[in-house]
C-alpha atoms as a PDB file:
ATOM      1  CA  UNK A   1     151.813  77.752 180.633  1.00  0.00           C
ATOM      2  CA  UNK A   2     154.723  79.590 179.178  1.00  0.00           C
ATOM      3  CA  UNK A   3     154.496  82.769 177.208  1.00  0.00           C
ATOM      4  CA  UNK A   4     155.309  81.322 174.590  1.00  0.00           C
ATOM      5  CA  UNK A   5     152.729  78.678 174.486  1.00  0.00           C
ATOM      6  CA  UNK A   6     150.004  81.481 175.592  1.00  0.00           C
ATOM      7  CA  UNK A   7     150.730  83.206 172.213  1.00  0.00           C
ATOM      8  CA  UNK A   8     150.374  79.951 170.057  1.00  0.00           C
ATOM      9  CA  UNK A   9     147.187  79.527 171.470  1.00  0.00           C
ATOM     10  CA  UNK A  10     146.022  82.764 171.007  1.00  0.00           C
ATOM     11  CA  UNK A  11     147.014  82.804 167.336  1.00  0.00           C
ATOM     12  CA  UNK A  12     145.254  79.814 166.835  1.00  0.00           C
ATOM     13  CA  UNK A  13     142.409  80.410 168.458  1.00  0.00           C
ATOM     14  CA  UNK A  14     142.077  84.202 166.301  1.00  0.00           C
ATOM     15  CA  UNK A  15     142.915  81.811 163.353  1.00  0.00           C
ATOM     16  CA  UNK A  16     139.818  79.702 164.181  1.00  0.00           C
ATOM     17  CA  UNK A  17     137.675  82.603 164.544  1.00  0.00           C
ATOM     18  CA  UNK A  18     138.810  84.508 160.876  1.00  0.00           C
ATOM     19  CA  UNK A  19     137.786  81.250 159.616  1.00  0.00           C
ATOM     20  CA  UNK A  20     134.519  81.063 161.138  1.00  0.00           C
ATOM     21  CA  UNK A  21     133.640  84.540 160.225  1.00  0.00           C
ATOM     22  CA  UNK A  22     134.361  83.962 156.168  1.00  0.00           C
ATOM     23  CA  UNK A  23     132.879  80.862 156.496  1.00  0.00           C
ATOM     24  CA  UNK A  24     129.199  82.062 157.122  1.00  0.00           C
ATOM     25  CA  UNK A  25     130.091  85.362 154.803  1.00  0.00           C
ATOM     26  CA  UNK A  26     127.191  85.520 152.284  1.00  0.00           C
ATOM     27  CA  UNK A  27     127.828  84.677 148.375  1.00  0.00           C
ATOM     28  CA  UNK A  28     128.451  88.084 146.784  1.00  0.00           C
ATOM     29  CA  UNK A  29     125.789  88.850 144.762  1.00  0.00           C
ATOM     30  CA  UNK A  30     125.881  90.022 141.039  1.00  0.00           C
ATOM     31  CA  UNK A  31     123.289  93.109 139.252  1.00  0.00           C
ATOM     32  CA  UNK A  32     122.597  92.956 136.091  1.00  0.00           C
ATOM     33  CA  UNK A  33     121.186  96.194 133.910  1.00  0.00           C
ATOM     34  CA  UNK A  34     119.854  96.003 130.596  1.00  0.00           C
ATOM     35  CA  UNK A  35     121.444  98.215 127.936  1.00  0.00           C
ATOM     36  CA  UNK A  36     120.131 100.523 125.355  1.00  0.00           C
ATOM     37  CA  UNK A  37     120.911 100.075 121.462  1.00  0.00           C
ATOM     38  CA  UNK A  38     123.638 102.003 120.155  1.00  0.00           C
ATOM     39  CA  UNK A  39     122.865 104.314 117.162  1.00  0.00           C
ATOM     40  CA  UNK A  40     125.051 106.845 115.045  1.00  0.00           C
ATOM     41  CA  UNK A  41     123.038 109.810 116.098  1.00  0.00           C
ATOM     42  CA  UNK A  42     124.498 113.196 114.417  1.00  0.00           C
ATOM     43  CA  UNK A  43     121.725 115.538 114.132  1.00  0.00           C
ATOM     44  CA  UNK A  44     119.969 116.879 117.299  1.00  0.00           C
ATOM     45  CA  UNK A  45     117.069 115.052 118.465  1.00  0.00           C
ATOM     46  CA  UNK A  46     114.073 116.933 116.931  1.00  0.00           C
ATOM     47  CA  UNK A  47     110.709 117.881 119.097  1.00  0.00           C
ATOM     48  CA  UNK A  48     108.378 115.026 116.580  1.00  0.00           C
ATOM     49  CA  UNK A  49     105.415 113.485 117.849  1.00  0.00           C
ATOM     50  CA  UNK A  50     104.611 112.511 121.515  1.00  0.00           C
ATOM     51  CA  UNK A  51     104.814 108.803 122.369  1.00  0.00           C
ATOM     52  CA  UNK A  52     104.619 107.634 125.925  1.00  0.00           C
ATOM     53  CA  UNK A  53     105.317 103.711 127.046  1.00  0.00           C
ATOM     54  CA  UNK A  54     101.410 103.699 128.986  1.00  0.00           C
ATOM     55  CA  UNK A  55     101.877  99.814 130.053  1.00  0.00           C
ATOM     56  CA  UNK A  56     103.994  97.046 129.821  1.00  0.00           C
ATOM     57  CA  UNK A  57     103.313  93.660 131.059  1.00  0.00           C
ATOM     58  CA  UNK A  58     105.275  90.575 132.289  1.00  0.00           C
ATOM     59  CA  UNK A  59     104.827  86.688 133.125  1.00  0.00           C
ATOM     60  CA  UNK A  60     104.649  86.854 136.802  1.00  0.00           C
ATOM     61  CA  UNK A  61     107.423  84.079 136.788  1.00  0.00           C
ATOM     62  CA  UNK A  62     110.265  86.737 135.365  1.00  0.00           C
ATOM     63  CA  UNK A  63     108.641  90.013 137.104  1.00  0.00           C
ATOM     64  CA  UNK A  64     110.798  89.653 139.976  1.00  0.00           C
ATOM     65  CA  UNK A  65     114.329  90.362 141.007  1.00  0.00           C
ATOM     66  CA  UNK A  66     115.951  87.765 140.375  1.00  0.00           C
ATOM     67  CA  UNK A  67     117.007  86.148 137.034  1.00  0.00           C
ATOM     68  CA  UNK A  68     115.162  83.053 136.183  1.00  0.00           C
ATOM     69  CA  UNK A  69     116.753  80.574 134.248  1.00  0.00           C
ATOM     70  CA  UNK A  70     115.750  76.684 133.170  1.00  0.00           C
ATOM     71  CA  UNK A  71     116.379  74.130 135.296  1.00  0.00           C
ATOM     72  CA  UNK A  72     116.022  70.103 134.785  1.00  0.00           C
ATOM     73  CA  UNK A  73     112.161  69.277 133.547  1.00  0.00           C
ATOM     74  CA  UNK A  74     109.642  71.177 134.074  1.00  0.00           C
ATOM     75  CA  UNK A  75     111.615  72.914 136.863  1.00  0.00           C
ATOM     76  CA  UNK A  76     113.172  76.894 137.266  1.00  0.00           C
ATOM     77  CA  UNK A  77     115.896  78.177 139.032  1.00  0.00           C
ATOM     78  CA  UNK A  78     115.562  81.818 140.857  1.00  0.00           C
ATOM     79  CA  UNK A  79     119.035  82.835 141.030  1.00  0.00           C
ATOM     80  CA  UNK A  80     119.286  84.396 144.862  1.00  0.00           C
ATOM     81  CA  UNK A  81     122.825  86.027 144.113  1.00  0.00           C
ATOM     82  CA  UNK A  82     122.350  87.167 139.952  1.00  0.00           C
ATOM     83  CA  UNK A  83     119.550  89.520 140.599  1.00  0.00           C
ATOM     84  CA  UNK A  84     118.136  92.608 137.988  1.00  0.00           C
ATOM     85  CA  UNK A  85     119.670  95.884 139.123  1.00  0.00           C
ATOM     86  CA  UNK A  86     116.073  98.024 138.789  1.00  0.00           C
ATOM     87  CA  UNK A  87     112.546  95.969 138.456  1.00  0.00           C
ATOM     88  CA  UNK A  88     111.723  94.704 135.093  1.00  0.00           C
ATOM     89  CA  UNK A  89     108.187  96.499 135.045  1.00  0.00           C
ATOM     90  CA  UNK A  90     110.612  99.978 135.452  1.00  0.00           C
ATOM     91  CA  UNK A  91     113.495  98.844 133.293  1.00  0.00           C
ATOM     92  CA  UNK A  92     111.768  97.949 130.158  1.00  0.00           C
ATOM     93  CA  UNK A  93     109.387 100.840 129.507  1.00  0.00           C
ATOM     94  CA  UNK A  94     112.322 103.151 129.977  1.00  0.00           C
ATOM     95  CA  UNK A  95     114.550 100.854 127.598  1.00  0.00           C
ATOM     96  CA  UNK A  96     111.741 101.134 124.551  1.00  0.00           C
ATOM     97  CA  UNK A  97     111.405 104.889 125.452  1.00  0.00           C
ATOM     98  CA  UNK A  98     114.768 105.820 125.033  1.00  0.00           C
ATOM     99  CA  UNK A  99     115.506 103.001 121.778  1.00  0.00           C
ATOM    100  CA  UNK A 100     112.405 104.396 120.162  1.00  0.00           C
ATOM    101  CA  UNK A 101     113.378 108.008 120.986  1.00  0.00           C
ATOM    102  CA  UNK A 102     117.241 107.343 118.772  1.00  0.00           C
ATOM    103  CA  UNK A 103     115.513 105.338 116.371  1.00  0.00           C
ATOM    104  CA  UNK A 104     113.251 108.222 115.660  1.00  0.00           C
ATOM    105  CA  UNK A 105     115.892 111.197 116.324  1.00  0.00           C
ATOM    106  CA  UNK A 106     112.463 112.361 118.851  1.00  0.00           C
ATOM    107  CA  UNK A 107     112.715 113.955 122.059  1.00  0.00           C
ATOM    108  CA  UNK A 108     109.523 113.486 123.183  1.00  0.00           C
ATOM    109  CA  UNK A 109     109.143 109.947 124.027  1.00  0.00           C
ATOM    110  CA  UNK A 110     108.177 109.486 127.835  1.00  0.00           C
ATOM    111  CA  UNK A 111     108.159 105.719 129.754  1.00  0.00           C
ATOM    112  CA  UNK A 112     105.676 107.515 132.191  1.00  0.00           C
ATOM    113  CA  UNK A 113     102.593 106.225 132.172  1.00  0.00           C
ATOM    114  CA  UNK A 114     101.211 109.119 133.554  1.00  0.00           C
ATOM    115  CA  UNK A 115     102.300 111.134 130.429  1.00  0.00           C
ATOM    116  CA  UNK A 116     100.041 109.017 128.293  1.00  0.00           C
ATOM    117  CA  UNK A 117      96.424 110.123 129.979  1.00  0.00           C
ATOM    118  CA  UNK A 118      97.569 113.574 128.711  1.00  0.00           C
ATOM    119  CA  UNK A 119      97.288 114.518 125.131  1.00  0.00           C
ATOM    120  CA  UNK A 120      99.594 112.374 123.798  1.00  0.00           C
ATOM    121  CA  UNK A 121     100.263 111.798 120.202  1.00  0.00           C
ATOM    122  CA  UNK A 122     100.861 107.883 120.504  1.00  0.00           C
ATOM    123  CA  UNK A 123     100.689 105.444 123.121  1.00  0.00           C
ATOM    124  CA  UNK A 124     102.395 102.297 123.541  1.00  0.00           C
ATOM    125  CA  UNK A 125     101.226  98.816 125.290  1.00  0.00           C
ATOM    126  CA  UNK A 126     103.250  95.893 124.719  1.00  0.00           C
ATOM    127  CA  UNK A 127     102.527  92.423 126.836  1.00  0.00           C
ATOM    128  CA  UNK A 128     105.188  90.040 127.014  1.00  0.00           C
ATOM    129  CA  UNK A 129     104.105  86.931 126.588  1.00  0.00           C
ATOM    130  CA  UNK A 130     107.314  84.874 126.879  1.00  0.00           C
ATOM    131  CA  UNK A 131     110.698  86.724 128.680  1.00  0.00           C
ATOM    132  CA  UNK A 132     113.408  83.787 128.902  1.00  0.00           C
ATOM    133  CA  UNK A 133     115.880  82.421 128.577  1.00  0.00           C
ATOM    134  CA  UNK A 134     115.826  78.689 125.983  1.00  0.00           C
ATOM    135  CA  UNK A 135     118.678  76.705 125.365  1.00  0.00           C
ATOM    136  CA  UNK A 136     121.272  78.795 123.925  1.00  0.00           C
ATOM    137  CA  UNK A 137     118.896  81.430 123.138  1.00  0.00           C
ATOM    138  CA  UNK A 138     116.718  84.396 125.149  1.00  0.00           C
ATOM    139  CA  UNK A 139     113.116  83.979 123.711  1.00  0.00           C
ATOM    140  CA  UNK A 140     111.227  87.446 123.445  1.00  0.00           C
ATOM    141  CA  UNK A 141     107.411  87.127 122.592  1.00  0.00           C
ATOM    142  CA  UNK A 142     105.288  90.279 122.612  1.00  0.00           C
ATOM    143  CA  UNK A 143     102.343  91.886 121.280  1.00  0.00           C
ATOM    144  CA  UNK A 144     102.100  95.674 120.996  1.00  0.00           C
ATOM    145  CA  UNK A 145      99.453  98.206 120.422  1.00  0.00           C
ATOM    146  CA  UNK A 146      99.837 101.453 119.385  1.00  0.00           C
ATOM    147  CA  UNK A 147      97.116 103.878 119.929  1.00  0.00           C
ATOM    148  CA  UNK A 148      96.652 107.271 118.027  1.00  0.00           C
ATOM    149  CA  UNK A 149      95.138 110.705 119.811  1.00  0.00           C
ATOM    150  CA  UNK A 150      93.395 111.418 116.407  1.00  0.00           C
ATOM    151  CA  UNK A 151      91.176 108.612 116.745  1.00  0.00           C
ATOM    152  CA  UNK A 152      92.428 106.455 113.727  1.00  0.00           C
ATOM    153  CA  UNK A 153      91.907 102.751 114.194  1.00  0.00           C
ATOM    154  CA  UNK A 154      95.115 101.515 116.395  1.00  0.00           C
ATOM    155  CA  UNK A 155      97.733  99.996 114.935  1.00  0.00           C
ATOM    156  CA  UNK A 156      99.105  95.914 116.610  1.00  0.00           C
ATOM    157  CA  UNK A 157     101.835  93.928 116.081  1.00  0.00           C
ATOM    158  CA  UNK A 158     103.358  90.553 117.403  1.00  0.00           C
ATOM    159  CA  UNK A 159     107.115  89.887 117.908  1.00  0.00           C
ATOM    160  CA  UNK A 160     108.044  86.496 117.923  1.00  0.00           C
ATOM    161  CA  UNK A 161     112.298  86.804 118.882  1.00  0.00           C
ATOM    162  CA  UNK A 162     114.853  84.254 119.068  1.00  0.00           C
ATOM    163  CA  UNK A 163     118.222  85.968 120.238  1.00  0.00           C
ATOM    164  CA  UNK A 164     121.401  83.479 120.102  1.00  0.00           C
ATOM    165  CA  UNK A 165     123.879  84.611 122.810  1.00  0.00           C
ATOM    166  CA  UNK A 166     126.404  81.944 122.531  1.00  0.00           C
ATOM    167  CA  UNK A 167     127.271  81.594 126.128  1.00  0.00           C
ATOM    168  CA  UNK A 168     124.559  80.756 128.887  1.00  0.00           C
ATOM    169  CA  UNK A 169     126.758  83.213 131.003  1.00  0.00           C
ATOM    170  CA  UNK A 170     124.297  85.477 132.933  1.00  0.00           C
ATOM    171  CA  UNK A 171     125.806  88.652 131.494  1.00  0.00           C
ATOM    172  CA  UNK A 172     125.732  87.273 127.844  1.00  0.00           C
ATOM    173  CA  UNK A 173     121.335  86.223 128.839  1.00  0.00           C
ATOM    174  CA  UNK A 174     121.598  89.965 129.879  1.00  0.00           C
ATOM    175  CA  UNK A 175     122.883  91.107 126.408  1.00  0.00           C
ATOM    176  CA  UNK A 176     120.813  88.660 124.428  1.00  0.00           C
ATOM    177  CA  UNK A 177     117.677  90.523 126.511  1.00  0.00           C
ATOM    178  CA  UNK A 178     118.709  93.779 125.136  1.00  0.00           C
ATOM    179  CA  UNK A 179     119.352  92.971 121.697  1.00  0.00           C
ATOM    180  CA  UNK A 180     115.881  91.482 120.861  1.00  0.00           C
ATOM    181  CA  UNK A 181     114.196  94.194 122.788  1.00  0.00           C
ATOM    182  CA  UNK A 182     115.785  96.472 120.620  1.00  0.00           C
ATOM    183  CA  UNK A 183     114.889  94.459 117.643  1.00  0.00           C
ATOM    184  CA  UNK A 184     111.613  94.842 119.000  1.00  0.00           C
ATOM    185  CA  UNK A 185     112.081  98.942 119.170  1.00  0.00           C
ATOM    186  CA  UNK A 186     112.893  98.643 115.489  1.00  0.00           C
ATOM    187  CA  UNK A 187     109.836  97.065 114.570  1.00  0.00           C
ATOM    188  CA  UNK A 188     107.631  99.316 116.561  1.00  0.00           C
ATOM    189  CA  UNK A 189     109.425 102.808 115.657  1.00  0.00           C
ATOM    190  CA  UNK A 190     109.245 101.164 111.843  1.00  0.00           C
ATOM    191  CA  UNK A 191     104.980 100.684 112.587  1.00  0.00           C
ATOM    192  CA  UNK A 192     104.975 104.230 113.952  1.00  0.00           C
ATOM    193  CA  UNK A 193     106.415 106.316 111.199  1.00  0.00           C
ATOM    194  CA  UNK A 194     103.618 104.083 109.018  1.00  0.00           C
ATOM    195  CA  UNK A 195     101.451 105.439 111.073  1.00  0.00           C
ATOM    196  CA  UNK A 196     102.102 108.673 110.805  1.00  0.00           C
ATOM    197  CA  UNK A 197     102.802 108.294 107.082  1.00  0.00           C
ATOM    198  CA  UNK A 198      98.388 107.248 106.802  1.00  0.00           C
ATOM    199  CA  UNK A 199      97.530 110.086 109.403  1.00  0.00           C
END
């Protein structure tokens, strides 16, 4: 075999192996975050009333890592490479806590539950019922208590939310998520300045 021919072969056979190698590369996969509601904030966040997130529940189905998303039927897809960049039971609580805390111009608004089995003012449990995506909608359901340190009788609530996003793209799901959860921030930080209004 000539030189020449050596070198055609070797090319070809590094070709064949560059190949190989992207072929059985894994898909890239995408993280998604959800995203606080922006207010216009101008005066500094005053100390108010303490409020801590104490529990928030999920359908098993969407308390994973993945994004879940209809399929044909009766049947789900669990997207493998669109995945949640921080666990839904972590990224929620924090979400409310920090919508609730503009809404209210408060600093003192903790998603720890360990916060709330100290003397705090307020504390928050919401339960999602539904968390998913419909059609060309997300579909928030959730009920919500709010419990008061001065004993008064506790204050609940149900959010029923239907949140076009106009695109089934994952990141506009993503952004549909986070605007009716902070729909659902309005409606509790509304309940808890009634609250405070009776007290």
């Amino acid at each position: 075999m000539s030189v020449k021919q050596l070198l055609v072969t070797m090319v070809c056979g590094l070709s064949g192996l560059l190949m190989l190698a992207g072929c059985g590369r894994s898909p890239q996969t995408s993280f998604y975050a959800l995203t606080p509601l922006v207010t216009e904030v101008t005066a500094p966040k005053l100390e108010g009333p303490s409020i801590a997130i104490a529990s928030v529940t999920l359908p098993e189905l969407v308390d994973r890592p993945q994004l879940v998303v209809p399929d044909a039927g009766t049947r789900v897809a669990i997207l493998e490479s669109h995945r949640w960049a921080e666990p839904l039971k972590s990224a929620i609580p924090r979400l409310l806590a920090e919508n609730i805390s503009r809404l209210m111009n408060s600093a003192r608004i903790s998603a720890y539950p360990q916060h709330a089995a100290n003397s705090t003012d307020y504390r928050l449990f919401v339960d999602f019922q539904r968390f998913e995506l419909l059609g060309s909608r997300v579909v928030v359901d959730a009920l919500w208590e709010i419990r008061s340190a001065k004993g008064a009788k506790s204050l609940t609530g149900r959010a029923k939310l239907l949140e076009p996003i106009g695109s089934t793209d994952h990141e506009a799901v993503v952004a549909g998520y986070s605007r009716a959860l902070a729909t659902l921030s309005k409606e509790i930080a509304q309940s808890l300045r009634n609250l405070q209004t009776k007290e």
